[in-house]
N, C-alpha and C. Protein backbone atom coordinates (compact mmCIF):
# COMPACT_ATOMS: atom_id res chain seq x y z
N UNK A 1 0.83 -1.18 0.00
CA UNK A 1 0.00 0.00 0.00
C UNK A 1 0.88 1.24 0.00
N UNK A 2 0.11 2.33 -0.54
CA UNK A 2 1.09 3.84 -0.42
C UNK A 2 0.91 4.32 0.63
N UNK A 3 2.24 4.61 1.15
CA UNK A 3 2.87 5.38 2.17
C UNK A 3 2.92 6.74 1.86
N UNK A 4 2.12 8.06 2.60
CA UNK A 4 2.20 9.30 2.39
C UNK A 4 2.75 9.72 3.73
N UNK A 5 3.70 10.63 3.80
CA UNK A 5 3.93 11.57 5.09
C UNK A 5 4.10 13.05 4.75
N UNK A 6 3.47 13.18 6.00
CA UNK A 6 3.30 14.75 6.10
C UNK A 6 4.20 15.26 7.17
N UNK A 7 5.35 15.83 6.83
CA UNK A 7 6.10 16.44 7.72
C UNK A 7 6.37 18.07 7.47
N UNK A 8 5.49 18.91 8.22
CA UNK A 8 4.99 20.24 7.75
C UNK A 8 6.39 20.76 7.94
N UNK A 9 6.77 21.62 7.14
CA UNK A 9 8.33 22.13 7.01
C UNK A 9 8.66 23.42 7.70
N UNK A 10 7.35 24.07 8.59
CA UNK A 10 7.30 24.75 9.38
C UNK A 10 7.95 24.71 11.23
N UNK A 11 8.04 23.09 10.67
CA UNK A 11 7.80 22.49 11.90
C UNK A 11 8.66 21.28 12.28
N UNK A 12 8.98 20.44 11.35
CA UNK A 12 10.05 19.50 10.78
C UNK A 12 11.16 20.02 10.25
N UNK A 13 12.04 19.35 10.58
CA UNK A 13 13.22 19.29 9.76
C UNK A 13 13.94 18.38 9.66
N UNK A 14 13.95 17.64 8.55
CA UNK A 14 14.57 16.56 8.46
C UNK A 14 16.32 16.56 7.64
N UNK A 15 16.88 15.94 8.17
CA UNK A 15 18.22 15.56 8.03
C UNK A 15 17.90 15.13 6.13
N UNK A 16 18.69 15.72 5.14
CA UNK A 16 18.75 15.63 4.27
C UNK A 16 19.04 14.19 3.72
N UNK A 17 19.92 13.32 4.73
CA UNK A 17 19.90 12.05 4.16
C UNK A 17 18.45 11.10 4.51
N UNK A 18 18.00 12.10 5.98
CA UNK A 18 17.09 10.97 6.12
C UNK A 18 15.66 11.19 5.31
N UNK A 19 15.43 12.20 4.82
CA UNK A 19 14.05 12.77 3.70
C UNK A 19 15.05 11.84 2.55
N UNK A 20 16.08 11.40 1.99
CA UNK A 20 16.19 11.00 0.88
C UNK A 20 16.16 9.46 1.12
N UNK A 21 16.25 9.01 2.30
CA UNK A 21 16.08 7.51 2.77
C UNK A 21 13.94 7.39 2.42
N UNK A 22 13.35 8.26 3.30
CA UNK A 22 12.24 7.83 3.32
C UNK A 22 11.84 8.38 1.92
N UNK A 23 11.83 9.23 1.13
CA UNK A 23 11.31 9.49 -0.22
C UNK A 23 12.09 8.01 -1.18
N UNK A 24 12.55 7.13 -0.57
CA UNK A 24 12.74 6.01 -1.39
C UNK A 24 11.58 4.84 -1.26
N UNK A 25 10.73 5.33 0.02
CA UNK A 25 9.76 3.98 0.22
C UNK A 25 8.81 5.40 0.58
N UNK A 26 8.65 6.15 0.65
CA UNK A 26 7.15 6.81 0.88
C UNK A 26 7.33 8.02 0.31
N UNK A 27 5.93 8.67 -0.21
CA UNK A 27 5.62 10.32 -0.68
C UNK A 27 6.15 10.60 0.66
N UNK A 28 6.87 11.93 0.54
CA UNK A 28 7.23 12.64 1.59
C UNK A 28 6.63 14.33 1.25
N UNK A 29 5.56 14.53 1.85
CA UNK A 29 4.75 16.04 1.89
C UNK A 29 5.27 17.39 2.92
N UNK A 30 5.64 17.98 2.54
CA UNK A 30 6.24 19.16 3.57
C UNK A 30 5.39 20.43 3.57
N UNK A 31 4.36 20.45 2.79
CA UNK A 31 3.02 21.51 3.33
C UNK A 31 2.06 20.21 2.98
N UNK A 32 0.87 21.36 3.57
CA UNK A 32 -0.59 21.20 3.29
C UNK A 32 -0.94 20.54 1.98
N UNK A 33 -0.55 21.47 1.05
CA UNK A 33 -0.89 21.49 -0.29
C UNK A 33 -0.20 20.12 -0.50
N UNK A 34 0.98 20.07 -0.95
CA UNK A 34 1.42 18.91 -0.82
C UNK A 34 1.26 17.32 -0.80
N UNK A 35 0.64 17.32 0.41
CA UNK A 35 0.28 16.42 1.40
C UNK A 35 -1.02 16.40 0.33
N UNK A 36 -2.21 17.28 0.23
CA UNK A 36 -3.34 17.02 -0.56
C UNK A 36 -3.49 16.64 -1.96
N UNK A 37 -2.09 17.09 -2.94
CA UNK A 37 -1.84 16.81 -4.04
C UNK A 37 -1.66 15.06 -3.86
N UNK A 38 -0.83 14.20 -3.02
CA UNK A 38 -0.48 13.39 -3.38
C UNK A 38 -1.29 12.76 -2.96
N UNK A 39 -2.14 12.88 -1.83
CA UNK A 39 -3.77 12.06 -1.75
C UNK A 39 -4.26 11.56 -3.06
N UNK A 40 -4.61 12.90 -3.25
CA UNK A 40 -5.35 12.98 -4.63
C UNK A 40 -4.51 11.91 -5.80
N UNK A 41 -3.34 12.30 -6.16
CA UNK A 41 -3.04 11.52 -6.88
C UNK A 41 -3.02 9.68 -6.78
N UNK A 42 -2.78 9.59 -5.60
CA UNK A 42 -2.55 8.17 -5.02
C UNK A 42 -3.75 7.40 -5.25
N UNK A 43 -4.98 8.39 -5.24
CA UNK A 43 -6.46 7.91 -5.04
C UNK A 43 -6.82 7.64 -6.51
N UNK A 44 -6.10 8.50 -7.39
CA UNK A 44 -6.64 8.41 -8.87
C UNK A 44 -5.59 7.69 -9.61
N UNK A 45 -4.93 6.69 -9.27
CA UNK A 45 -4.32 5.68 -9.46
C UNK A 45 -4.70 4.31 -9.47
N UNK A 46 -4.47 3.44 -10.79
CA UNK A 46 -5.42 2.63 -10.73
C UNK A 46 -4.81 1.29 -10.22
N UNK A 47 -3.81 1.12 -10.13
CA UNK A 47 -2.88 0.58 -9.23
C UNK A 47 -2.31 1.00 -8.17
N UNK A 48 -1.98 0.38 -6.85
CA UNK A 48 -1.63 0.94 -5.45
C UNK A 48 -0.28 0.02 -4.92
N UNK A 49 -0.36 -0.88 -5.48
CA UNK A 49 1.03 -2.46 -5.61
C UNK A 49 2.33 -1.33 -6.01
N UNK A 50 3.42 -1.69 -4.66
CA UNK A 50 4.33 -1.31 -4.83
C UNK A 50 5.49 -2.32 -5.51
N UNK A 51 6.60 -1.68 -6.33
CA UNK A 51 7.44 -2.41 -6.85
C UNK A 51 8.05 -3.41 -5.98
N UNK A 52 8.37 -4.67 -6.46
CA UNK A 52 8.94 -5.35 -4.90
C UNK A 52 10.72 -5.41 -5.42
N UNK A 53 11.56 -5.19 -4.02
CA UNK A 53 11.11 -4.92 -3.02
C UNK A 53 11.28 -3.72 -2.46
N UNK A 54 9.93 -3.74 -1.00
CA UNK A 54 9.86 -2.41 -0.75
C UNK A 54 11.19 -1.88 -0.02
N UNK A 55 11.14 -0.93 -0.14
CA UNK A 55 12.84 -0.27 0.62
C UNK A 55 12.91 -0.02 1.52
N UNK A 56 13.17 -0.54 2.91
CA UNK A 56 13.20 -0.39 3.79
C UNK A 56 14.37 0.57 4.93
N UNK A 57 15.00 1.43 3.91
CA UNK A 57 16.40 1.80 4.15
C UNK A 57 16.11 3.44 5.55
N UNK A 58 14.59 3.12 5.34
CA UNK A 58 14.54 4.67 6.26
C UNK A 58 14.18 3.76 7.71
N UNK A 59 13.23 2.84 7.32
CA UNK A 59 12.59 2.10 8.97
C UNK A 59 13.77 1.63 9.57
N UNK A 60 14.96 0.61 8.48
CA UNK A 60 15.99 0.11 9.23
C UNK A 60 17.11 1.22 9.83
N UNK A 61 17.28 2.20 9.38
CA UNK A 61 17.75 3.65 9.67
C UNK A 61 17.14 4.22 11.42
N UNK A 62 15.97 4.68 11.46
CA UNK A 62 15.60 5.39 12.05
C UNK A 62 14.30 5.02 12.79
N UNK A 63 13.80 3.99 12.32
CA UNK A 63 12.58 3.52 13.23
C UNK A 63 12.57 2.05 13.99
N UNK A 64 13.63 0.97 13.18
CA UNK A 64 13.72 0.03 14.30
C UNK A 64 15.08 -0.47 14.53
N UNK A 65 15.31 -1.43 15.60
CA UNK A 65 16.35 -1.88 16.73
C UNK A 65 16.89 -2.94 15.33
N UNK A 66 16.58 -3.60 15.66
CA UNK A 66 16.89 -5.23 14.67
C UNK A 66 15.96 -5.37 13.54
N UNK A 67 15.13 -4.96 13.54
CA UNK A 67 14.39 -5.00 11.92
C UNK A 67 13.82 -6.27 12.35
N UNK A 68 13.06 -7.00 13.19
CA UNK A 68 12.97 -8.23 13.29
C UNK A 68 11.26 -8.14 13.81
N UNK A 69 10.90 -7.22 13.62
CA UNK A 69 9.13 -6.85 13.94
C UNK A 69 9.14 -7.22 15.33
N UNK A 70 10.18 -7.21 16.47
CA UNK A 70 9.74 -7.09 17.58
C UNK A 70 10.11 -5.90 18.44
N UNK A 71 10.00 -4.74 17.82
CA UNK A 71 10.60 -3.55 18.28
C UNK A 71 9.40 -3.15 19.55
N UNK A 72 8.37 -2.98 19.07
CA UNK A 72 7.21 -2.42 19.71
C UNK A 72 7.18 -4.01 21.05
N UNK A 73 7.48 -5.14 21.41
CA UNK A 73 7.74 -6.27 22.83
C UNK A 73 8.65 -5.57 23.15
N UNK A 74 9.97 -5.18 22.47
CA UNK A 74 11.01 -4.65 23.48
C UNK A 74 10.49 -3.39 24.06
N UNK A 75 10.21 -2.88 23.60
CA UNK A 75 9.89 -1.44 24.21
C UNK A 75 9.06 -1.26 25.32
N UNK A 76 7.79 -2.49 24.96
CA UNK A 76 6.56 -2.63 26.29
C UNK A 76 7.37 -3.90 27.65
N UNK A 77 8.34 -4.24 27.13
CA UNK A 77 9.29 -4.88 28.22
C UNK A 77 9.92 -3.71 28.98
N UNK A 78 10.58 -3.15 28.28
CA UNK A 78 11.47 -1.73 29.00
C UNK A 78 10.75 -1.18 29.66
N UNK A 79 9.41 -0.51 28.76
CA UNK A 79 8.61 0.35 29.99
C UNK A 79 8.13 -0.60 30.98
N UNK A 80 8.04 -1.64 30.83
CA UNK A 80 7.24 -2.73 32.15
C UNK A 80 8.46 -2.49 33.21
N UNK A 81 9.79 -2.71 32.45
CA UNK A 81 10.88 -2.87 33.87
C UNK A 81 11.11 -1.46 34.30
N UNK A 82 10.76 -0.40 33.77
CA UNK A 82 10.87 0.62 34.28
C UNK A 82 10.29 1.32 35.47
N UNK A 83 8.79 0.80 34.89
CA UNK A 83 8.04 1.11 35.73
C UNK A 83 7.50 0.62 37.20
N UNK A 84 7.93 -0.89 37.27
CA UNK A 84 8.81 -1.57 38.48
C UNK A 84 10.00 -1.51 38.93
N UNK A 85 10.56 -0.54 38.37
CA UNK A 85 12.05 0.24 38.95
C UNK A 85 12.92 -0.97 39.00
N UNK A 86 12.97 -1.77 38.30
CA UNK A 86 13.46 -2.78 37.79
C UNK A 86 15.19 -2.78 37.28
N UNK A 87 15.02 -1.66 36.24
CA UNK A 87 15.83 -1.31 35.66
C UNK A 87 15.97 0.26 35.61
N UNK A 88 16.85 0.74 34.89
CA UNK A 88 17.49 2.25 34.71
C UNK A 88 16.86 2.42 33.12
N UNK A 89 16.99 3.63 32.34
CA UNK A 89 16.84 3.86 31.30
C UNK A 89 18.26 3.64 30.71
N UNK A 90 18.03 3.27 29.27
CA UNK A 90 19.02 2.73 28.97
C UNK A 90 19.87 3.76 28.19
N UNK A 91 21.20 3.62 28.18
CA UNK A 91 22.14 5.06 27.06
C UNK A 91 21.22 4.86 25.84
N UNK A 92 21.49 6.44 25.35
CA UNK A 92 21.05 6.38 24.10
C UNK A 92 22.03 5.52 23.14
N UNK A 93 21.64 5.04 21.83
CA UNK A 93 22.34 4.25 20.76
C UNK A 93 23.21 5.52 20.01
N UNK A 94 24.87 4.70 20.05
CA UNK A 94 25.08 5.73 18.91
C UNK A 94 24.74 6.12 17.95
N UNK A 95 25.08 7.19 17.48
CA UNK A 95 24.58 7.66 16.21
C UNK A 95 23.00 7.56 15.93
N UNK A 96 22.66 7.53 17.12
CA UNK A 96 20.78 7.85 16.97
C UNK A 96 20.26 9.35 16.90
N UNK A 97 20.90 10.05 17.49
CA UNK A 97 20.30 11.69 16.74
C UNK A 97 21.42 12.11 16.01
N UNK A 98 20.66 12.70 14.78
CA UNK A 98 21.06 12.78 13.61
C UNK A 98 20.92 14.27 13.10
């Protein structure tokens, strides 16, 4: 399915490599207008099947740990041990802000 994001440029700012990571697997919208143009277009498309395969070079980048679809268990583990003072928060990962 198509991936649209709206990251208002008023308000966002994205790291130049990482808008060129995600404009490889999703519309990337930086106004309003934008964002409504590619609705529109996406909708008046008579196909929605993305080329395979999809590119995953922004999620494995910037949105998950291991790429292994269990990002969102680790995380509800951490906050569980956290919140039983279990554990400490953990260092940030290198090279995670960008």
């Amino acid at each position: 399915k198509p991936v649209i994001t709206f990251a208002d440029r008023r308000w966002v700012r994205f790291d130049p490599g990482a808008a060129a990571l995600l404009r490889k697997r999703a519309t990337l919208a930086e106004s309003a207008e934008e964002f409504l143009a590619a609705i529109d277009a996406y909708l008046r498309r008579p196909d929605w099947r993305l080329p395979k395969p999809v590119n995953d070079e922004f999620l494995m980048a910037y949105g998950t740990h291991l790429h292994d679809g269990r990002s969102a268990e680790r995380a509800v583990a951490l906050l569980r041990e956290l919140a039983l003072g279990r554990t400490s928060a953990p260092a940030p990962a290198s090279g995670v802000a960008r």
